[in-house]
N, C-alpha and C. Protein backbone atom coordinates (compact mmCIF):
# COMPACT_ATOMS: atom_id res chain seq x y z
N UNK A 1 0.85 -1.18 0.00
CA UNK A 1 0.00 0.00 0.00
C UNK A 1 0.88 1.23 0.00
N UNK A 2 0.54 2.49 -0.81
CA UNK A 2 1.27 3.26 -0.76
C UNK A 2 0.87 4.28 0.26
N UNK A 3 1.44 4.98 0.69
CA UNK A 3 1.02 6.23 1.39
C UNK A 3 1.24 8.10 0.76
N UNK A 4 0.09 8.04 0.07
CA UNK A 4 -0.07 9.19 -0.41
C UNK A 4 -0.05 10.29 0.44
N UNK A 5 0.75 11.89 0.20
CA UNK A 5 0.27 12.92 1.07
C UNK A 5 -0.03 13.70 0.26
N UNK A 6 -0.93 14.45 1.07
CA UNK A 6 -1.78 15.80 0.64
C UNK A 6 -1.10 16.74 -0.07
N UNK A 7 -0.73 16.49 -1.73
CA UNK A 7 -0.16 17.77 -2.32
C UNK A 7 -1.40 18.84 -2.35
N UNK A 8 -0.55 20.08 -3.01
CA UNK A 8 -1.54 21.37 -2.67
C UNK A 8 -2.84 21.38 -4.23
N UNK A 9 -2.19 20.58 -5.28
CA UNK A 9 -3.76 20.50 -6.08
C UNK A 9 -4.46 19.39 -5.57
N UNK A 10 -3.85 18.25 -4.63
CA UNK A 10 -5.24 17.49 -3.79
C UNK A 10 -6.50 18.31 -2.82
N UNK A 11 -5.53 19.08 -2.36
CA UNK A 11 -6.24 20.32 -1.68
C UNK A 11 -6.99 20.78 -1.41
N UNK A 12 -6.60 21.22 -3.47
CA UNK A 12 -7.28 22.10 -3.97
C UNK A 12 -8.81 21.70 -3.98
N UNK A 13 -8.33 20.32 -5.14
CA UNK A 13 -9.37 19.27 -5.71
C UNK A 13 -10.91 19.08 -4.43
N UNK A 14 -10.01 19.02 -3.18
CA UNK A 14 -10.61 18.31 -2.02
C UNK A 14 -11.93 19.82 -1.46
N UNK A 15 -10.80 20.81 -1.66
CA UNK A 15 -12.21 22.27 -1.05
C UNK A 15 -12.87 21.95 -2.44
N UNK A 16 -12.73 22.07 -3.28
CA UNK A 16 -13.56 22.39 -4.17
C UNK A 16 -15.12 21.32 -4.11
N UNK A 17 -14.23 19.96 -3.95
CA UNK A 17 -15.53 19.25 -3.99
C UNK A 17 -16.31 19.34 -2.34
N UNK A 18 -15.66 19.82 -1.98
CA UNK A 18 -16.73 20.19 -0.08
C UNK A 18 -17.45 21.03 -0.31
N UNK A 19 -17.02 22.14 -0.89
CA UNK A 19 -17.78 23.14 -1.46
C UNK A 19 -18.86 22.96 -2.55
N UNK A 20 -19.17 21.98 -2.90
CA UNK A 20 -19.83 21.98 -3.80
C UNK A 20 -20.72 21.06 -3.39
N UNK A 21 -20.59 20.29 -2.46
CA UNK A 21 -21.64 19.51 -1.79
C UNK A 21 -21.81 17.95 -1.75
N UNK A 22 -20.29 17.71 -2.30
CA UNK A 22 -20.23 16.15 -2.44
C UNK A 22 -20.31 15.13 -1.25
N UNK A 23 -20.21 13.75 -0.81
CA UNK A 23 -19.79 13.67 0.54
C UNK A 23 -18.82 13.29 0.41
N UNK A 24 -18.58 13.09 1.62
CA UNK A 24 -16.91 12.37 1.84
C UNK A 24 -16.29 10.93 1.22
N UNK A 25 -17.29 9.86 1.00
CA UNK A 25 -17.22 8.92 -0.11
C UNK A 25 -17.06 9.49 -1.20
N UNK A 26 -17.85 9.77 -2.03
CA UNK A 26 -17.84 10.66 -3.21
C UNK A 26 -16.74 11.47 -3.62
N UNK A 27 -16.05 12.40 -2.39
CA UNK A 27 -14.76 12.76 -2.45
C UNK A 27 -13.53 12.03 -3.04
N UNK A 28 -14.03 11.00 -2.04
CA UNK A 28 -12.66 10.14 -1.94
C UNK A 28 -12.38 9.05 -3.08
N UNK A 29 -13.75 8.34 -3.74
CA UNK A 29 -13.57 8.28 -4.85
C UNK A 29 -12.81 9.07 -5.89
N UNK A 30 -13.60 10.32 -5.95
CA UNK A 30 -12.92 11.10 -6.89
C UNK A 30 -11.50 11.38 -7.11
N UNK A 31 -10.95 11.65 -6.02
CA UNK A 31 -9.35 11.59 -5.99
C UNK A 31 -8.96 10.40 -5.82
N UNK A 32 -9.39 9.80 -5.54
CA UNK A 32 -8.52 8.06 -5.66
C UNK A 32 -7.82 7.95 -5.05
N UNK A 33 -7.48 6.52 -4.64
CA UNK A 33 -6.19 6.26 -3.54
C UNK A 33 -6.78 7.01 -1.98
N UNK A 34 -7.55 7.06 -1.40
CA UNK A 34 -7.48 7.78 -0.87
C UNK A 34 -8.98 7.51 0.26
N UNK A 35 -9.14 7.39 1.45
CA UNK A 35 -10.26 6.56 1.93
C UNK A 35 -11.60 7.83 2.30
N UNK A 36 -12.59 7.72 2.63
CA UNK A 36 -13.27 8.68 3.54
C UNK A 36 -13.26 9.19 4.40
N UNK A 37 -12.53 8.16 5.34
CA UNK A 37 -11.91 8.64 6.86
C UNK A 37 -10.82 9.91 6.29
N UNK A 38 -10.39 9.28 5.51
CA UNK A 38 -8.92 10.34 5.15
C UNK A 38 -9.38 11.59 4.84
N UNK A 39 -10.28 11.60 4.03
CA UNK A 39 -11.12 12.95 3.74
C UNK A 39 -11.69 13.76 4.62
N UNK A 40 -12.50 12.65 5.72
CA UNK A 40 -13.18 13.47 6.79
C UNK A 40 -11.98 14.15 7.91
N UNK A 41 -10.82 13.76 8.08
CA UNK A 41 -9.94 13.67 8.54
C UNK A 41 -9.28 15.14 8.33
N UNK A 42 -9.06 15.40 6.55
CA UNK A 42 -8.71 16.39 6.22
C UNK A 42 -8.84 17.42 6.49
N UNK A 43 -10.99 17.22 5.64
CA UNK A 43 -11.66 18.56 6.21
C UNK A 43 -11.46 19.46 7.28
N UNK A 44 -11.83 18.08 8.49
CA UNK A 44 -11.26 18.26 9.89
C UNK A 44 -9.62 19.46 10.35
N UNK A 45 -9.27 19.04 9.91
CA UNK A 45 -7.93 19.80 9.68
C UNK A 45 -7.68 20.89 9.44
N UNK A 46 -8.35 21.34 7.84
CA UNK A 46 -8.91 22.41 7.43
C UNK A 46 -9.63 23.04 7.64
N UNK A 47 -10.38 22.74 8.94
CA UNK A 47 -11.38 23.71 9.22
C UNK A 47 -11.88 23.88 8.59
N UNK A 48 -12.53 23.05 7.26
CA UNK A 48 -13.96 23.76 6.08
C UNK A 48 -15.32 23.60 7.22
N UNK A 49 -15.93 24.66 6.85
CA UNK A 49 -17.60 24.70 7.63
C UNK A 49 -18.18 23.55 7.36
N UNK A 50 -19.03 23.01 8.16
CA UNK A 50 -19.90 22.02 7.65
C UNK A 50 -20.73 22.91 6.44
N UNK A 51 -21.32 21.73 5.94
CA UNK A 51 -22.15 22.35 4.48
C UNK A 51 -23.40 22.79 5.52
N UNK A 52 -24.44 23.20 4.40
CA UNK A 52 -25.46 23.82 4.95
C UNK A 52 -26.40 22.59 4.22
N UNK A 53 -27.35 21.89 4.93
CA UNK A 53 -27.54 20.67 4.08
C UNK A 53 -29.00 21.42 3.42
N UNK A 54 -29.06 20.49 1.99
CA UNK A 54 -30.00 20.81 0.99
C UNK A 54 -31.58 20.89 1.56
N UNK A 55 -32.49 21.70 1.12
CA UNK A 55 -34.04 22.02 1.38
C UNK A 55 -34.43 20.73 1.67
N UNK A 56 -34.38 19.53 0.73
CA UNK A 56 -35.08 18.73 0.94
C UNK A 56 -34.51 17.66 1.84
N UNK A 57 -33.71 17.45 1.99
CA UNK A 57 -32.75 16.77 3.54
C UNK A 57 -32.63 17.51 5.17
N UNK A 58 -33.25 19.02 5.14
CA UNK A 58 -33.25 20.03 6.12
C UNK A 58 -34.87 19.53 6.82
N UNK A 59 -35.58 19.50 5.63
CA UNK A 59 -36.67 18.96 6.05
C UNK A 59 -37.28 17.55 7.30
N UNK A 60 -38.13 17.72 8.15
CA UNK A 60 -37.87 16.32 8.57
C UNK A 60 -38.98 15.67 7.72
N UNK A 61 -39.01 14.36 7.54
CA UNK A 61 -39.24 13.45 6.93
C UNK A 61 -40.70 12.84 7.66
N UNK A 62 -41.79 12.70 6.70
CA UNK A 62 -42.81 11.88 7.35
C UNK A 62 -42.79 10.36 7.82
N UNK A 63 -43.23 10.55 8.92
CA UNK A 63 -43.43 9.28 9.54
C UNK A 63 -43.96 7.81 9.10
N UNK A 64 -43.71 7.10 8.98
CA UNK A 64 -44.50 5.88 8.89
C UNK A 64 -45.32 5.79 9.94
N UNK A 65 -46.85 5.71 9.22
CA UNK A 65 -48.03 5.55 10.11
C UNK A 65 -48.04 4.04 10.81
N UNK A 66 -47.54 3.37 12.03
CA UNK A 66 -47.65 2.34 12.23
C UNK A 66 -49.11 1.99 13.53
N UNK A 67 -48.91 0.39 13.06
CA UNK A 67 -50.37 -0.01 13.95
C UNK A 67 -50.65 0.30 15.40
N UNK A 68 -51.36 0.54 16.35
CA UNK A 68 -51.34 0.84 17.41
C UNK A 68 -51.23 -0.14 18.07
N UNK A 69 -50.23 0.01 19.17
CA UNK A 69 -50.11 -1.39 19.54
C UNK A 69 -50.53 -1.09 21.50
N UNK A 70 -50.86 -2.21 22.05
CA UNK A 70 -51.14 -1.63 23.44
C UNK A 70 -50.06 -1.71 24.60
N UNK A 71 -49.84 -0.75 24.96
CA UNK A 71 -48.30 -1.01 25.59
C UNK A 71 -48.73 -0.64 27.19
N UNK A 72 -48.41 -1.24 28.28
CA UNK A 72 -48.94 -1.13 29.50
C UNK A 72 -47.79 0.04 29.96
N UNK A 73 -47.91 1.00 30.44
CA UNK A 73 -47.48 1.95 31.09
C UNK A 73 -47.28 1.97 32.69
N UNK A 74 -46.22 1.97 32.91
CA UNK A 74 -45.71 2.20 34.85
C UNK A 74 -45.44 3.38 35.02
N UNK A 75 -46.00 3.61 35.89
CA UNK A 75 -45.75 5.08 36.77
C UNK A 75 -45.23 4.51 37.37
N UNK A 76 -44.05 6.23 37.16
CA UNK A 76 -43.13 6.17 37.96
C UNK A 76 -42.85 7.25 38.72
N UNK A 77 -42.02 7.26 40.59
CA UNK A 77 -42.67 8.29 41.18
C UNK A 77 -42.02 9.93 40.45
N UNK A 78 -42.26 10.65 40.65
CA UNK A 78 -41.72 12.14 40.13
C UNK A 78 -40.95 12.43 40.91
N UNK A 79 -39.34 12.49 40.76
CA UNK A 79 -38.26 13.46 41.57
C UNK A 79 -37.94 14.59 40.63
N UNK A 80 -37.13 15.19 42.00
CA UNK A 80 -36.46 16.54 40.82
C UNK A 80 -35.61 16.73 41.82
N UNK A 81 -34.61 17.32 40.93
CA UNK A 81 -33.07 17.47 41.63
C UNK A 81 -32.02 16.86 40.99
N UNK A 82 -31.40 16.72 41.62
CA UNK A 82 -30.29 15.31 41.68
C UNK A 82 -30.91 14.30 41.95
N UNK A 83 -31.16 13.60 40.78
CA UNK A 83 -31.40 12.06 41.37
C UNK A 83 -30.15 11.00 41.19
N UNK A 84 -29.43 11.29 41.01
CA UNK A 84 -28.02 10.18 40.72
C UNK A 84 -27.98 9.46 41.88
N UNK A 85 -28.14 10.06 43.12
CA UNK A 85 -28.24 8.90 44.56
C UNK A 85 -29.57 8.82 45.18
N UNK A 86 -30.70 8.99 44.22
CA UNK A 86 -31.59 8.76 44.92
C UNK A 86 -32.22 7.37 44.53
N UNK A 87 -32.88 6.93 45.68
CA UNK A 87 -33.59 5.47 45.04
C UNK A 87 -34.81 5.51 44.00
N UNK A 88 -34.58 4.58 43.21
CA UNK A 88 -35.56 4.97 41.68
C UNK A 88 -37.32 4.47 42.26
N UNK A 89 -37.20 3.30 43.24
CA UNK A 89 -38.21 2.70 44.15
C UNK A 89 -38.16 2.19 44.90
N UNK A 90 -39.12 2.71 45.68
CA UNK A 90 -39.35 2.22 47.70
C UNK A 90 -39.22 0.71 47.17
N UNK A 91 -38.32 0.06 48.22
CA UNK A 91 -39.01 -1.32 48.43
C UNK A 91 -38.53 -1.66 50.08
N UNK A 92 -39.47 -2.67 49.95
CA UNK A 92 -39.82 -3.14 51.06
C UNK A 92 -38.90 -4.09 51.81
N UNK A 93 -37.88 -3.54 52.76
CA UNK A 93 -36.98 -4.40 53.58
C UNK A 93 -37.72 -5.09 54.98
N UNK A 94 -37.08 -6.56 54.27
CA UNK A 94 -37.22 -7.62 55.37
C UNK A 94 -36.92 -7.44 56.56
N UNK A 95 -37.07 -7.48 58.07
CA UNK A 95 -36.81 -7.67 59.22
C UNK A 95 -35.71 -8.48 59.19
N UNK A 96 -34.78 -7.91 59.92
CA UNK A 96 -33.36 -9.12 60.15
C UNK A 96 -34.05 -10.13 61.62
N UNK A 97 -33.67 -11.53 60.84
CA UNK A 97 -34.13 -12.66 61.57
C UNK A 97 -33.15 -11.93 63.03
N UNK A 98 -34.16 -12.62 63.95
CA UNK A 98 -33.24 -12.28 65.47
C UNK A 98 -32.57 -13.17 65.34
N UNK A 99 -31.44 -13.05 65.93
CA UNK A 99 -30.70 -13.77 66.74
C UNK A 99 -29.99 -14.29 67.82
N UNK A 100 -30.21 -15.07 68.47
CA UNK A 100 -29.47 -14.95 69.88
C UNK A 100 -28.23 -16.01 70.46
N UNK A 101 -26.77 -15.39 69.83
CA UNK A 101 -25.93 -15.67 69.81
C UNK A 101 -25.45 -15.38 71.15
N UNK A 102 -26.11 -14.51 71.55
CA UNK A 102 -25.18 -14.03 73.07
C UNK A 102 -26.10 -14.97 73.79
N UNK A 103 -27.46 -15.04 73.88
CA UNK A 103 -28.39 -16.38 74.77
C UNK A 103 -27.77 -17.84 74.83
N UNK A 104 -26.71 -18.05 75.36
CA UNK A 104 -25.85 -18.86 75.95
C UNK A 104 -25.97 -19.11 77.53
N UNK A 105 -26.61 -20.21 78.35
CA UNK A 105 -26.63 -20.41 79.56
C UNK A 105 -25.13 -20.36 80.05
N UNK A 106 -25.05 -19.38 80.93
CA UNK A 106 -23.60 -19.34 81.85
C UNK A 106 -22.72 -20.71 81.92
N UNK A 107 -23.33 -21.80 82.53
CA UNK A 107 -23.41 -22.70 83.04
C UNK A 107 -22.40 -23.42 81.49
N UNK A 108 -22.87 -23.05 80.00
CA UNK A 108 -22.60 -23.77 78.88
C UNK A 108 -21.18 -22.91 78.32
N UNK A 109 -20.90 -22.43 78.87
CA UNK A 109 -20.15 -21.14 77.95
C UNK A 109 -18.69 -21.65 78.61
N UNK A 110 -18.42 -21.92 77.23
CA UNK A 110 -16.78 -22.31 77.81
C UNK A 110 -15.34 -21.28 77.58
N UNK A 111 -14.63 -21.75 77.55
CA UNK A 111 -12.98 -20.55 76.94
C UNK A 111 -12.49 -21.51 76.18
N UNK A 112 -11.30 -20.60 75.32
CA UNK A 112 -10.90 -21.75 74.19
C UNK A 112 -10.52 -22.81 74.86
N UNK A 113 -9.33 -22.89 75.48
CA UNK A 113 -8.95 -24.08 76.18
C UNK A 113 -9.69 -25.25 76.62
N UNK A 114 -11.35 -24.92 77.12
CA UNK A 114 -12.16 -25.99 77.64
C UNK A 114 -12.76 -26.84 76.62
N UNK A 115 -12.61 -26.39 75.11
CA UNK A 115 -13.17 -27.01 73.93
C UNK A 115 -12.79 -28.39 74.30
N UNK A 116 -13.66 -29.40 73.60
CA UNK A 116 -12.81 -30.53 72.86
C UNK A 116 -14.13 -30.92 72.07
N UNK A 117 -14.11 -31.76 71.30
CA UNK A 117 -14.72 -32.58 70.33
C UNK A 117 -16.45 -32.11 70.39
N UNK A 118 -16.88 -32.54 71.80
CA UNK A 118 -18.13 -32.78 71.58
C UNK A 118 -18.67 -31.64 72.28
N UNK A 119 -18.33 -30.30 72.06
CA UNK A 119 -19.07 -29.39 72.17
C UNK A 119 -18.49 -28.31 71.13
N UNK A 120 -19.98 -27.56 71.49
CA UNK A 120 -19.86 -25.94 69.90
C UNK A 120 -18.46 -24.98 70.16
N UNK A 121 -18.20 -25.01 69.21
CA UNK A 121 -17.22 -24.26 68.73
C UNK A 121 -17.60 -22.85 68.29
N UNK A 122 -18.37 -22.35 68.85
CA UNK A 122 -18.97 -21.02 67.80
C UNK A 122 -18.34 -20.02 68.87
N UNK A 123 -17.81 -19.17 68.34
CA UNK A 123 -17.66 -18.01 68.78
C UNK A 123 -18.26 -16.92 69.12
N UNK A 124 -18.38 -16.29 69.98
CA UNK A 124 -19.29 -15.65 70.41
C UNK A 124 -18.43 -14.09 71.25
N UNK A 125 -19.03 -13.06 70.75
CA UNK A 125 -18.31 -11.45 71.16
C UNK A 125 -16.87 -11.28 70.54
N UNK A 126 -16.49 -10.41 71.07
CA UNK A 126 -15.48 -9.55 70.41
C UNK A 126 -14.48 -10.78 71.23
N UNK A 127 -12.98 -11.29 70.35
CA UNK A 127 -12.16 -12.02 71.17
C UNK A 127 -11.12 -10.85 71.93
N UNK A 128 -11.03 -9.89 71.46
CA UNK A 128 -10.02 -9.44 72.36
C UNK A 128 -10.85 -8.38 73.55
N UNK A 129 -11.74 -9.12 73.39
CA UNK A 129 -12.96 -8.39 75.19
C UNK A 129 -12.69 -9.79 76.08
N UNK A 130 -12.58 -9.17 77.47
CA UNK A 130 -12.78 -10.22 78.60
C UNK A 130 -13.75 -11.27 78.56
N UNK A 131 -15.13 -10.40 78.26
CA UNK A 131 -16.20 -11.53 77.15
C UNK A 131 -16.22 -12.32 76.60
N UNK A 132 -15.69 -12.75 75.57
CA UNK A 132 -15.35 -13.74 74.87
C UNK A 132 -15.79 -14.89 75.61
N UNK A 133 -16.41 -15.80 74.66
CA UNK A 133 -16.47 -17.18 75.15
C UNK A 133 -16.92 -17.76 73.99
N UNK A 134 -17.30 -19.08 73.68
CA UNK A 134 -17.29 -20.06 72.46
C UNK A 134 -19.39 -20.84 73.71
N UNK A 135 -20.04 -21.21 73.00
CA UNK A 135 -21.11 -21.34 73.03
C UNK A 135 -20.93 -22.68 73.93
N UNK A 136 -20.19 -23.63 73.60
CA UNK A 136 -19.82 -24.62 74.68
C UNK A 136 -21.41 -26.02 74.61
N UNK A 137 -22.37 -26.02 73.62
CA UNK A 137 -23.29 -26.92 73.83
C UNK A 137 -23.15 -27.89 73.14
N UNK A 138 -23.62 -29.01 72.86
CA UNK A 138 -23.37 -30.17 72.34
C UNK A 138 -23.35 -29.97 70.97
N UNK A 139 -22.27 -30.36 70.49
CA UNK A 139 -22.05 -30.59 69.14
C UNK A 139 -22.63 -31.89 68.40
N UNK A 140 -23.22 -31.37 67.24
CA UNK A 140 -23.58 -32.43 66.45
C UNK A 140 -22.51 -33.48 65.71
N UNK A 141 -22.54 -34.77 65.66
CA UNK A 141 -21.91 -35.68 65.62
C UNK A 141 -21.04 -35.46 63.91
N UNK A 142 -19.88 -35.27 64.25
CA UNK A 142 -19.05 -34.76 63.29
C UNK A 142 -18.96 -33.49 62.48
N UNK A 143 -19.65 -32.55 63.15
CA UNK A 143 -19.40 -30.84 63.49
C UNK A 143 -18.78 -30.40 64.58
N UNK A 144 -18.21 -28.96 64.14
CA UNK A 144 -17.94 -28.64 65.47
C UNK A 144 -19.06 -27.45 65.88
N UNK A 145 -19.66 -27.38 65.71
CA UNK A 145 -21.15 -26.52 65.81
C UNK A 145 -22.66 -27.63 66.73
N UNK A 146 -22.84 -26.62 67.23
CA UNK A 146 -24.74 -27.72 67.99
C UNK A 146 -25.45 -27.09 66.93
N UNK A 147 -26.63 -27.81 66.91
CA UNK A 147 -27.52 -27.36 66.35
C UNK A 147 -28.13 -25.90 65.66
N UNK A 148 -28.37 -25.96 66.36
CA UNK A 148 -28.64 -23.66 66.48
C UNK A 148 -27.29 -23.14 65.31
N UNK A 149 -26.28 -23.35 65.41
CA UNK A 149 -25.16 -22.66 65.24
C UNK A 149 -24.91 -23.24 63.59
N UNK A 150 -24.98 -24.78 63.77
CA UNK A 150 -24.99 -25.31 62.41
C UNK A 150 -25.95 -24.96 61.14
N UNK A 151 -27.46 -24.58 61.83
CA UNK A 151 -28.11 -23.57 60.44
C UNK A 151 -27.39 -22.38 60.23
N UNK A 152 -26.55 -21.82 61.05
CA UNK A 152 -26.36 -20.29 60.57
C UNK A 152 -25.31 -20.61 60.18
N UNK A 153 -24.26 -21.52 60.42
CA UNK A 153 -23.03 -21.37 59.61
C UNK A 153 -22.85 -22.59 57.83
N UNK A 154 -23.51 -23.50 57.95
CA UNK A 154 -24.09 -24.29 57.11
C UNK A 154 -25.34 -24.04 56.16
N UNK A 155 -25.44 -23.26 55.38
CA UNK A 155 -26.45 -22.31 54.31
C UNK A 155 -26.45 -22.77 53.32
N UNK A 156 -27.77 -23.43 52.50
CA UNK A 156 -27.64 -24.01 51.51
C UNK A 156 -27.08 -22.91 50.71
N UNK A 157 -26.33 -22.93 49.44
CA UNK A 157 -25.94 -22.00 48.34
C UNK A 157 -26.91 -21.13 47.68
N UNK A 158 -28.08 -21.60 47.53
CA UNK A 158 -29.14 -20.99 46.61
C UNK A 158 -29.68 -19.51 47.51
N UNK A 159 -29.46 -20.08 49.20
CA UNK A 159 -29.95 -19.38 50.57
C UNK A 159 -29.04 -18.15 50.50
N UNK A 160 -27.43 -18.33 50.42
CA UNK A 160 -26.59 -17.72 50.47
C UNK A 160 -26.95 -16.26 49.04
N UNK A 161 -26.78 -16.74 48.12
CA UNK A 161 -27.36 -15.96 47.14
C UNK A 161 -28.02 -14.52 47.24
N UNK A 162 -29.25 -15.26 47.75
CA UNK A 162 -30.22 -14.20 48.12
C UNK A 162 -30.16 -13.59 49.15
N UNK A 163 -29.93 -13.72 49.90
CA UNK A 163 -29.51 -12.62 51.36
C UNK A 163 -28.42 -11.82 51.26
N UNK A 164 -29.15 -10.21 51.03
CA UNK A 164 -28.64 -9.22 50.74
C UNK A 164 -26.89 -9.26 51.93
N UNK A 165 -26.13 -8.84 51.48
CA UNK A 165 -25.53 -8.66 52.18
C UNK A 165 -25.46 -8.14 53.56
N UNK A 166 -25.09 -8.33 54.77
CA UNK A 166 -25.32 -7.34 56.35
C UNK A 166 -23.71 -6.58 56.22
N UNK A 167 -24.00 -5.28 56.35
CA UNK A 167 -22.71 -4.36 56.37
C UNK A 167 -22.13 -4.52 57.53
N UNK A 168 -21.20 -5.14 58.15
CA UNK A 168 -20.12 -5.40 59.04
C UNK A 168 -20.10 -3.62 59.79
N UNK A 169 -20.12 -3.94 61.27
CA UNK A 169 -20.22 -3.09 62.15
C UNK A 169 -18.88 -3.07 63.23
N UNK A 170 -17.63 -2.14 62.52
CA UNK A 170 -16.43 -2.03 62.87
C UNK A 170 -16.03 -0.65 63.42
């Protein structure tokens, strides 16, 4: 491929046909060798005005009359302002299931050290508070979790999914 440059009768050739109302294909045909981009490119360059487009292209164009079709319509609520952070629709938040992780009988509540096999392993409060303790109740037979503890840490996948995330409180 060769690489042609812009002598001054391409130029020439090139206002003349802008001026006269050709397009930029049409251009670029005409001088040959030479693509549309390259032309639009030129113009660009040259600063020629856009054209002033013809009466009958200035015009807008009639519509195609098409069939009526029935289209169900949602309202939607009316803001004004900034809406970029606003919510587009109310919805309706679930109640966070209770929980009672700290409802541990005294009596059950062990320290790490008192673990072994057949009791819960769940952790419970902040570990670097005096608080701290592990739930200490019977573990289910080849968990280290009891009951209670094993639904919340054992979640089917499909469960996991859907439960919006809880924002961690640090």
């Amino acid at each position: 491929m060769t690489v042609l440059t812009w002598s001054d009768d391409r130029v020439e050739q090139l206002k003349k046909l802008w001026e006269a109302g050709l397009s930029a294909s049409q251009i670029a045909a005409e001088l040959g060798n030479v693509t549309r981009n390259a032309v639009i490119g030129k113009v660009h360059r040259l600063g020629l005005s856009g054209r002033a487009k013809s009466p009958s292209s200035a015009a807008p164009r009639p519509r195609k009359a098409r069939p009526a079709q029935h289209m169900m319509r949602v309202t939607r609520p009316i803001s004004r302002g900034n809406t970029a952070l606003a919510q587009a629709f109310e919805v309706e938040v679930e109640a966070e299931p209770v929980t009672y992780d700290n409802v541990v009988p005294m009596s059950q509540r062990l320290s790490l050290l008192e673990l072994n096999e057949a009791t819960c392993h769940w952790p419970v409060g902040d570990p670097s508070s005096p608080d701290f303790f592990f739930c200490g109740g019977r573990a289910l037979s080849g968990l280290p979790y009891c009951a209670q503890h094993s639904r919340v840490a054992y979640q089917p996948a499909a469960d996991r999914r859907r439960a919006p995330a809880k924002p961690s409180t640090r």
